[in-house]
PDB file of N, CA and C in Angstrom:
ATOM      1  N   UNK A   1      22.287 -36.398  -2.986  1.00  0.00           N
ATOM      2  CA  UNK A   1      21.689 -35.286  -2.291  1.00  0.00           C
ATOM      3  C   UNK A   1      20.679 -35.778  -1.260  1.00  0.00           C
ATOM      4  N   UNK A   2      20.073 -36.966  -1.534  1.00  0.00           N
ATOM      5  CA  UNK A   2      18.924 -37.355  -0.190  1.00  0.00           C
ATOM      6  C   UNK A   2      19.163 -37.672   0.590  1.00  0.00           C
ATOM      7  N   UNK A   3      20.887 -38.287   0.563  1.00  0.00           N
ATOM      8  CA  UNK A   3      21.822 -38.843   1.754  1.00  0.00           C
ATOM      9  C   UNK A   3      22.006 -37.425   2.543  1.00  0.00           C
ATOM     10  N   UNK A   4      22.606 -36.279   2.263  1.00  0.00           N
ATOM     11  CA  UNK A   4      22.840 -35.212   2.928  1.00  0.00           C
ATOM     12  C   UNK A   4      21.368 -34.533   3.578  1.00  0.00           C
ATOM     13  N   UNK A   5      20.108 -34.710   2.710  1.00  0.00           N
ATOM     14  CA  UNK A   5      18.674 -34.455   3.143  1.00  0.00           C
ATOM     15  C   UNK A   5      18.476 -35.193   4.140  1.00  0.00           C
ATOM     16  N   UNK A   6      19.026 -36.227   4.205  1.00  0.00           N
ATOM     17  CA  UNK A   6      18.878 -37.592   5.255  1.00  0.00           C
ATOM     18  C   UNK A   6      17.541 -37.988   5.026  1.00  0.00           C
ATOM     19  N   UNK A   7      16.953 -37.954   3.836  1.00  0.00           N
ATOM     20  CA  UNK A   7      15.566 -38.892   3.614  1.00  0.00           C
ATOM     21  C   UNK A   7      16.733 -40.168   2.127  1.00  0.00           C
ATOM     22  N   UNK A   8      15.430 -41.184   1.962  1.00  0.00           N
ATOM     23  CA  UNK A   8      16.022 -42.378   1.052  1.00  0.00           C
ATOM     24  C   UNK A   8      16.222 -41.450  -0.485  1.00  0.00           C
ATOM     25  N   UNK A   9      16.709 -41.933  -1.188  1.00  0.00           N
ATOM     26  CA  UNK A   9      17.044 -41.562  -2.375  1.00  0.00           C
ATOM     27  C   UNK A   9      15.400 -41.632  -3.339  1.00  0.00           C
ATOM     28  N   UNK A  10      15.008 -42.686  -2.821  1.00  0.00           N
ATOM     29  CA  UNK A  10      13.734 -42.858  -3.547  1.00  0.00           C
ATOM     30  C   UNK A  10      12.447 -41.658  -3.092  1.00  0.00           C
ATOM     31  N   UNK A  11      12.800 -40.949  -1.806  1.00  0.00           N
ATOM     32  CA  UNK A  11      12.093 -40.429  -1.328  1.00  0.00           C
ATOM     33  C   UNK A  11      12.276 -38.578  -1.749  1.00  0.00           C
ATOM     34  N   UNK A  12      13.068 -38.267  -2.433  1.00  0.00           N
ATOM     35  CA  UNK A  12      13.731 -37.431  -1.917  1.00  0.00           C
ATOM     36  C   UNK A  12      12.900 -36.030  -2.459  1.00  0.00           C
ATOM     37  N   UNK A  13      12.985 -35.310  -1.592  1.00  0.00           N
ATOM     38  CA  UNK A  13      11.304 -33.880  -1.827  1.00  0.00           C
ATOM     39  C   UNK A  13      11.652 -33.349  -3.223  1.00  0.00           C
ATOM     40  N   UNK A  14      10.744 -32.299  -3.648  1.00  0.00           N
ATOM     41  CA  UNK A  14      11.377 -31.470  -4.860  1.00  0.00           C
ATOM     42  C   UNK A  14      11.647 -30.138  -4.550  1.00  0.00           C
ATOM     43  N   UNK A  15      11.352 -29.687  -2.962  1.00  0.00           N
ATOM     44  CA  UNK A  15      11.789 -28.380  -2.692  1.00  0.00           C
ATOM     45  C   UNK A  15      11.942 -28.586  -0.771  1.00  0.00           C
ATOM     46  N   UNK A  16      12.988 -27.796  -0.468  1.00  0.00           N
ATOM     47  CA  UNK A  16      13.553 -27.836   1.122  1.00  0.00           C
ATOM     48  C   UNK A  16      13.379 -26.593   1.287  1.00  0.00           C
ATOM     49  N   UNK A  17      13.281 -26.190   2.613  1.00  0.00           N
ATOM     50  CA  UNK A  17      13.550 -24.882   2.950  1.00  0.00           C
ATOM     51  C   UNK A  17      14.507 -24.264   3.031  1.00  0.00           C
ATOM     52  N   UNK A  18      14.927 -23.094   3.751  1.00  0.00           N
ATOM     53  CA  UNK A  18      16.366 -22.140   3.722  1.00  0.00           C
ATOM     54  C   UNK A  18      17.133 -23.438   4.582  1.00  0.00           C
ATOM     55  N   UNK A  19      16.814 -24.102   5.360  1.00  0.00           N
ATOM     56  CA  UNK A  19      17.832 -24.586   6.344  1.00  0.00           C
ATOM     57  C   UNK A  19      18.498 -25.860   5.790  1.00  0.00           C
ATOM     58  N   UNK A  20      17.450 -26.811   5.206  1.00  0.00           N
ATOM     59  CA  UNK A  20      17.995 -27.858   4.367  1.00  0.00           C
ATOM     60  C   UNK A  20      19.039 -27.711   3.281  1.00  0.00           C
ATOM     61  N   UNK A  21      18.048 -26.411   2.657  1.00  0.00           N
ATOM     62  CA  UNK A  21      19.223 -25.995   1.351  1.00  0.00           C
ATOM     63  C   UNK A  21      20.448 -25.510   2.421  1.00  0.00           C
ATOM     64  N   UNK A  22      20.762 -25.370   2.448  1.00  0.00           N
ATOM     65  CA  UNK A  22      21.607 -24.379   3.790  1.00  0.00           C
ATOM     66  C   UNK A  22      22.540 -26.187   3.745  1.00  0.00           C
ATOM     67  N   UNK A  23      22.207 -26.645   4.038  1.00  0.00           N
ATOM     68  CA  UNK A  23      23.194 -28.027   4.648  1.00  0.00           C
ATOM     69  C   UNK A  23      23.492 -28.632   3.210  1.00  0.00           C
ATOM     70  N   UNK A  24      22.576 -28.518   2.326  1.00  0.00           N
ATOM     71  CA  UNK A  24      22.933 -29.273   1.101  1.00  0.00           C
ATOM     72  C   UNK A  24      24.076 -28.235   0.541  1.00  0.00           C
ATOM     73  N   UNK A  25      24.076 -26.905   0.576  1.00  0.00           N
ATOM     74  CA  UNK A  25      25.324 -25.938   0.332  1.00  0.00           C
ATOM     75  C   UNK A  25      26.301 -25.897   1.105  1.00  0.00           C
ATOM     76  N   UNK A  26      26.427 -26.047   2.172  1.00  0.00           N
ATOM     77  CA  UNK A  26      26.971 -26.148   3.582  1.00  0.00           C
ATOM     78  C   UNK A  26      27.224 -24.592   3.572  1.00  0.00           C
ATOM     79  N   UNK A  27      26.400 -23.666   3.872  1.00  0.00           N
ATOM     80  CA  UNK A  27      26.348 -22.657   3.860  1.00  0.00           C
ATOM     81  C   UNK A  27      25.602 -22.376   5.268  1.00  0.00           C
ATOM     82  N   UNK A  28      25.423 -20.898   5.944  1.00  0.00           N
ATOM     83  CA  UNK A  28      24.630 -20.615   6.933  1.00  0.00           C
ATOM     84  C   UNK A  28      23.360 -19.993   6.039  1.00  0.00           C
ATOM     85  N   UNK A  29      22.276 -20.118   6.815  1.00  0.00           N
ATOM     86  CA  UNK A  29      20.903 -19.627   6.417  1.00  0.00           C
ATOM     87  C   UNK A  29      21.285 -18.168   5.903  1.00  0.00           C
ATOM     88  N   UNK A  30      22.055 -17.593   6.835  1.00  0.00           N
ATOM     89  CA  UNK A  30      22.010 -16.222   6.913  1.00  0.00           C
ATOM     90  C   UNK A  30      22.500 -16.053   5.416  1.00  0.00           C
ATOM     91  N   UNK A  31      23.711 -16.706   4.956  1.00  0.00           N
ATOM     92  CA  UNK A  31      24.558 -16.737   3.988  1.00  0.00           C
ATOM     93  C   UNK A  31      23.533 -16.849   2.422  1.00  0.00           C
ATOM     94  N   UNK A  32      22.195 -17.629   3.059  1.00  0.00           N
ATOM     95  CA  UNK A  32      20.961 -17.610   1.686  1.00  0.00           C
ATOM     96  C   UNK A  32      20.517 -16.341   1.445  1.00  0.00           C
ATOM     97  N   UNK A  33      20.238 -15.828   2.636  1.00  0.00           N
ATOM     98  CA  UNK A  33      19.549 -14.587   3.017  1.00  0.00           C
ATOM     99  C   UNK A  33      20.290 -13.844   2.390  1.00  0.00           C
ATOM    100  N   UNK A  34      21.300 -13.674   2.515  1.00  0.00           N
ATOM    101  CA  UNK A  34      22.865 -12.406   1.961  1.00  0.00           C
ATOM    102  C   UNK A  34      22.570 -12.651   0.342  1.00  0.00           C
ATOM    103  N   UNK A  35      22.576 -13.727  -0.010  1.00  0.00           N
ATOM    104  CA  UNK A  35      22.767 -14.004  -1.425  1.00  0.00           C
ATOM    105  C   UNK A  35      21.397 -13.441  -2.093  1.00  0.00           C
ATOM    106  N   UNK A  36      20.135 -13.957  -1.549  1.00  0.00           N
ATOM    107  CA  UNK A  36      18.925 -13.454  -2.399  1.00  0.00           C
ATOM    108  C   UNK A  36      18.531 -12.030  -2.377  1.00  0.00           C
ATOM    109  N   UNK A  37      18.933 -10.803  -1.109  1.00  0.00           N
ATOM    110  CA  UNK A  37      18.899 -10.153  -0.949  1.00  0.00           C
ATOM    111  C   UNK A  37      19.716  -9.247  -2.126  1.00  0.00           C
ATOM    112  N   UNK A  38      21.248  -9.643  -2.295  1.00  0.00           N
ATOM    113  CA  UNK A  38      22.057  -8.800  -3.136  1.00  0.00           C
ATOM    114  C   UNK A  38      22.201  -9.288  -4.496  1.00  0.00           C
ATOM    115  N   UNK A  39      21.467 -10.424  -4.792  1.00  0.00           N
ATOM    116  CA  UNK A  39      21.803 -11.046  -6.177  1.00  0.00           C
ATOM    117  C   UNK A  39      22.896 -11.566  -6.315  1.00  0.00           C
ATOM    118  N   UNK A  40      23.740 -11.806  -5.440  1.00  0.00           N
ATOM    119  CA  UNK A  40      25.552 -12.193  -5.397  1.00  0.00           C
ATOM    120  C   UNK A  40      25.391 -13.401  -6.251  1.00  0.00           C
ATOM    121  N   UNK A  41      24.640 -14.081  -6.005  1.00  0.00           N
ATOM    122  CA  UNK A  41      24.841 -15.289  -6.782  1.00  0.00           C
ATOM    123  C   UNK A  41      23.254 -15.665  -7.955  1.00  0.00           C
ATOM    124  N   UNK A  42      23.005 -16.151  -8.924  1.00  0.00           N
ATOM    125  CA  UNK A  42      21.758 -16.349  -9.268  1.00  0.00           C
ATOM    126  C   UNK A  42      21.272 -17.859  -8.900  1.00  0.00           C
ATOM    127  N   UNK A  43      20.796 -17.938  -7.666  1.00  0.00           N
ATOM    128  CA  UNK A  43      20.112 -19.308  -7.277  1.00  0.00           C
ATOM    129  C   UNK A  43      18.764 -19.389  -7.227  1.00  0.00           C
ATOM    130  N   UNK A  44      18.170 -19.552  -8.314  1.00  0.00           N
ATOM    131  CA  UNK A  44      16.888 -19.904  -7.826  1.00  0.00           C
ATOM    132  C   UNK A  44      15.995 -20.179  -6.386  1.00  0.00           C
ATOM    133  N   UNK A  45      15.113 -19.480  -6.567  1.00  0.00           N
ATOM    134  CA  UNK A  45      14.572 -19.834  -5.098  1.00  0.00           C
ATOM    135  C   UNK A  45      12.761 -19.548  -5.362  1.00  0.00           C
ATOM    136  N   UNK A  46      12.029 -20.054  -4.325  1.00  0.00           N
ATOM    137  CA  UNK A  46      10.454 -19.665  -4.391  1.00  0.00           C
ATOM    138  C   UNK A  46       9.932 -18.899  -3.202  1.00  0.00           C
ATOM    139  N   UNK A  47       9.366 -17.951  -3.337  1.00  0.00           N
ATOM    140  CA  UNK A  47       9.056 -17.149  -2.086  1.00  0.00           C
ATOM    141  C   UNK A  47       6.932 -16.783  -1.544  1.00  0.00           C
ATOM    142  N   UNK A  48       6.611 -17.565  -1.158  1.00  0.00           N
ATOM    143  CA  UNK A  48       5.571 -17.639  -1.087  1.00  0.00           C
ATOM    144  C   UNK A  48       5.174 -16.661   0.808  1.00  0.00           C
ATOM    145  N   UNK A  49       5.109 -15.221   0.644  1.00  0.00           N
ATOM    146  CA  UNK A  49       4.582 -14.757   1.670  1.00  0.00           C
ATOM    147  C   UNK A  49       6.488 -14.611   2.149  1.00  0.00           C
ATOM    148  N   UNK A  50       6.506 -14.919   3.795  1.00  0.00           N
ATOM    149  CA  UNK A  50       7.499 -15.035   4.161  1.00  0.00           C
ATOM    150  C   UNK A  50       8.768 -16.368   4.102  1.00  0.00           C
ATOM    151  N   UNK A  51       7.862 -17.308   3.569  1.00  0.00           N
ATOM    152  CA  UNK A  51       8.447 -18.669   3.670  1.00  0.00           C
ATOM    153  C   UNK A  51       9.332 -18.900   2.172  1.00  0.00           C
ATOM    154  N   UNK A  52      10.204 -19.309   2.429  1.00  0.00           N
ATOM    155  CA  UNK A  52      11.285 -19.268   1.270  1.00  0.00           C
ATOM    156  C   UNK A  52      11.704 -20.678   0.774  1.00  0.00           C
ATOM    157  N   UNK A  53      11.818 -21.384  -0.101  1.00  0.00           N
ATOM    158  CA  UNK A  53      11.838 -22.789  -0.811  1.00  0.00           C
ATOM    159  C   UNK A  53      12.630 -22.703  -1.839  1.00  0.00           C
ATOM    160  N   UNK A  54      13.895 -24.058  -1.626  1.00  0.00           N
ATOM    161  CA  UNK A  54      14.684 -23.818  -2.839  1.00  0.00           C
ATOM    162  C   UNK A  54      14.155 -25.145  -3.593  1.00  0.00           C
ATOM    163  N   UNK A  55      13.958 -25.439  -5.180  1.00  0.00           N
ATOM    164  CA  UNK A  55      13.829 -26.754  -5.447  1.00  0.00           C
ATOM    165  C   UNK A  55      14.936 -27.026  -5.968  1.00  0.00           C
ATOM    166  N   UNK A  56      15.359 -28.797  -5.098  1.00  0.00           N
ATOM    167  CA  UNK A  56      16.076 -29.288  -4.878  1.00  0.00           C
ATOM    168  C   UNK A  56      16.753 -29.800  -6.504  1.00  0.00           C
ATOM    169  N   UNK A  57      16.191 -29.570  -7.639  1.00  0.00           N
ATOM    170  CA  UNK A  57      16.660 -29.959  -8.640  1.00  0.00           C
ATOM    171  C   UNK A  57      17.589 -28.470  -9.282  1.00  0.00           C
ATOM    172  N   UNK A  58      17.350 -27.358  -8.690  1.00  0.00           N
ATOM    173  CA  UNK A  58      18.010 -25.985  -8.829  1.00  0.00           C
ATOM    174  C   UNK A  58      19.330 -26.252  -8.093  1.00  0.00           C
ATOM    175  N   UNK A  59      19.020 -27.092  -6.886  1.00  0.00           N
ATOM    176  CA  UNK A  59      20.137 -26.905  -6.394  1.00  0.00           C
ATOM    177  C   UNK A  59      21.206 -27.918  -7.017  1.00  0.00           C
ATOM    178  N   UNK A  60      20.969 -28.759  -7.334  1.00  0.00           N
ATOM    179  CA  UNK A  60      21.847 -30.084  -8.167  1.00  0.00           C
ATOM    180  C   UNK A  60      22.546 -29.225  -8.875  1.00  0.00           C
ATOM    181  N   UNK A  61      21.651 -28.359  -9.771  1.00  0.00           N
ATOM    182  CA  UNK A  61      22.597 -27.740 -11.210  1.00  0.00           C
ATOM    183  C   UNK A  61      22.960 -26.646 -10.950  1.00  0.00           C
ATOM    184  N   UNK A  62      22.685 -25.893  -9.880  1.00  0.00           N
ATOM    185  CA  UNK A  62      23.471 -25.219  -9.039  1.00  0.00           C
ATOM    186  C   UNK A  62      25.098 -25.553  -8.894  1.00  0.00           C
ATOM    187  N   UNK A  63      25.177 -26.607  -8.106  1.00  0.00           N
ATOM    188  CA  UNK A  63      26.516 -27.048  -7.558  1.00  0.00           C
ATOM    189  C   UNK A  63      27.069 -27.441  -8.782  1.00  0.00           C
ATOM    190  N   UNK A  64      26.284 -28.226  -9.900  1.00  0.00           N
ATOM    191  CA  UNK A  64      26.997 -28.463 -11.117  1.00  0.00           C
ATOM    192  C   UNK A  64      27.652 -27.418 -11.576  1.00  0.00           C
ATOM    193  N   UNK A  65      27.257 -26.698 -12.275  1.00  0.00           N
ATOM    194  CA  UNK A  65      27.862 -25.480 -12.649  1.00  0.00           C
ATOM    195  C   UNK A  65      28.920 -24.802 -12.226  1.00  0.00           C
ATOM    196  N   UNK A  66      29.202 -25.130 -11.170  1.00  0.00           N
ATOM    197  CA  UNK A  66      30.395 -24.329 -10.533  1.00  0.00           C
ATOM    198  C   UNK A  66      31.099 -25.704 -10.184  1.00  0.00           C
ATOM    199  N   UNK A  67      31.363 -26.689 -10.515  1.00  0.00           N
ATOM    200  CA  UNK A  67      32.298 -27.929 -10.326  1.00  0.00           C
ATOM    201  C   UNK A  67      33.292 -27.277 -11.190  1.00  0.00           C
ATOM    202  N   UNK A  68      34.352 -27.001 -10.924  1.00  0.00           N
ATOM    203  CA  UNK A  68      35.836 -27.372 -11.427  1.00  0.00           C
ATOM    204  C   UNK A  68      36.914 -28.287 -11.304  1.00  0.00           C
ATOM    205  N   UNK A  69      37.936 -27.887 -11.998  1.00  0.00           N
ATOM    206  CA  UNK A  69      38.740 -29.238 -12.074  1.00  0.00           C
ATOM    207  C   UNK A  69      38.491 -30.004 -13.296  1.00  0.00           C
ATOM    208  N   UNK A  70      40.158 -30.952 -13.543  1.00  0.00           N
ATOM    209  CA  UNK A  70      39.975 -31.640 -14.428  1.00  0.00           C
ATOM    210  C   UNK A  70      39.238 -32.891 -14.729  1.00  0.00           C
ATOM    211  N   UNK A  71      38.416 -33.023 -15.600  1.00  0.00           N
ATOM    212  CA  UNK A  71      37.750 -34.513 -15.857  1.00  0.00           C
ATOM    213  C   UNK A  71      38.323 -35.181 -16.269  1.00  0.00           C
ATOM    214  N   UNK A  72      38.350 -36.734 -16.009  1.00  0.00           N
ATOM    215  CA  UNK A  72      38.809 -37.919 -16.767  1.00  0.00           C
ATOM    216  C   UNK A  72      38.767 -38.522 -15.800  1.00  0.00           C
TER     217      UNK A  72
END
C-alpha cells in the first residue's frame, strides 16, 4: 500500500485523505462521497469539520474482506 501512496514502506501515514484513499481504491473521490453519504458500503472513515480521513489500516482490511477467489 505505500508503493501505491508513493511514500517508503517504512514511512507509510496511518490516515490519507479522500484523494489518496481514492487511488489506494482506485475509485473517484466522488465515488467516497456516494458511498459515505448512502452507507452503500461500511468503510470506515474520520470526519473532523469538513475534512474527511480514511485510516490506512481500515483500508487494508477493507480490500481484505472482499478478496475472492480460490486460495492455494
Amino acid at each position: 500500500m505505500g508503493r501505491t501512496l508513493g511514500c517508503p514502506a517504512d514511512a507509510i501515514p496511518t490516515q490519507v485523505d479522500e484523494q489518496k484513499a481514492s487511488i489506494v481504491l482506485d475509485v473517484k473521490p466522488a465515488t467516497l462521497c456516494n458511498w459515505r453519504c448512502t452507507g452503500r458500503y461500511n468503510l470506515p472513515y474520520v470526519k473532523t469539520g469538513r475534512l474527511v480521513r480514511y485510516r490506512v489500516a481500515d483500508l487494508a482490511e477493507w480490500i481484505a474482506k472482499r478478496r475472492t477467489g480460490m486460495e492455494g
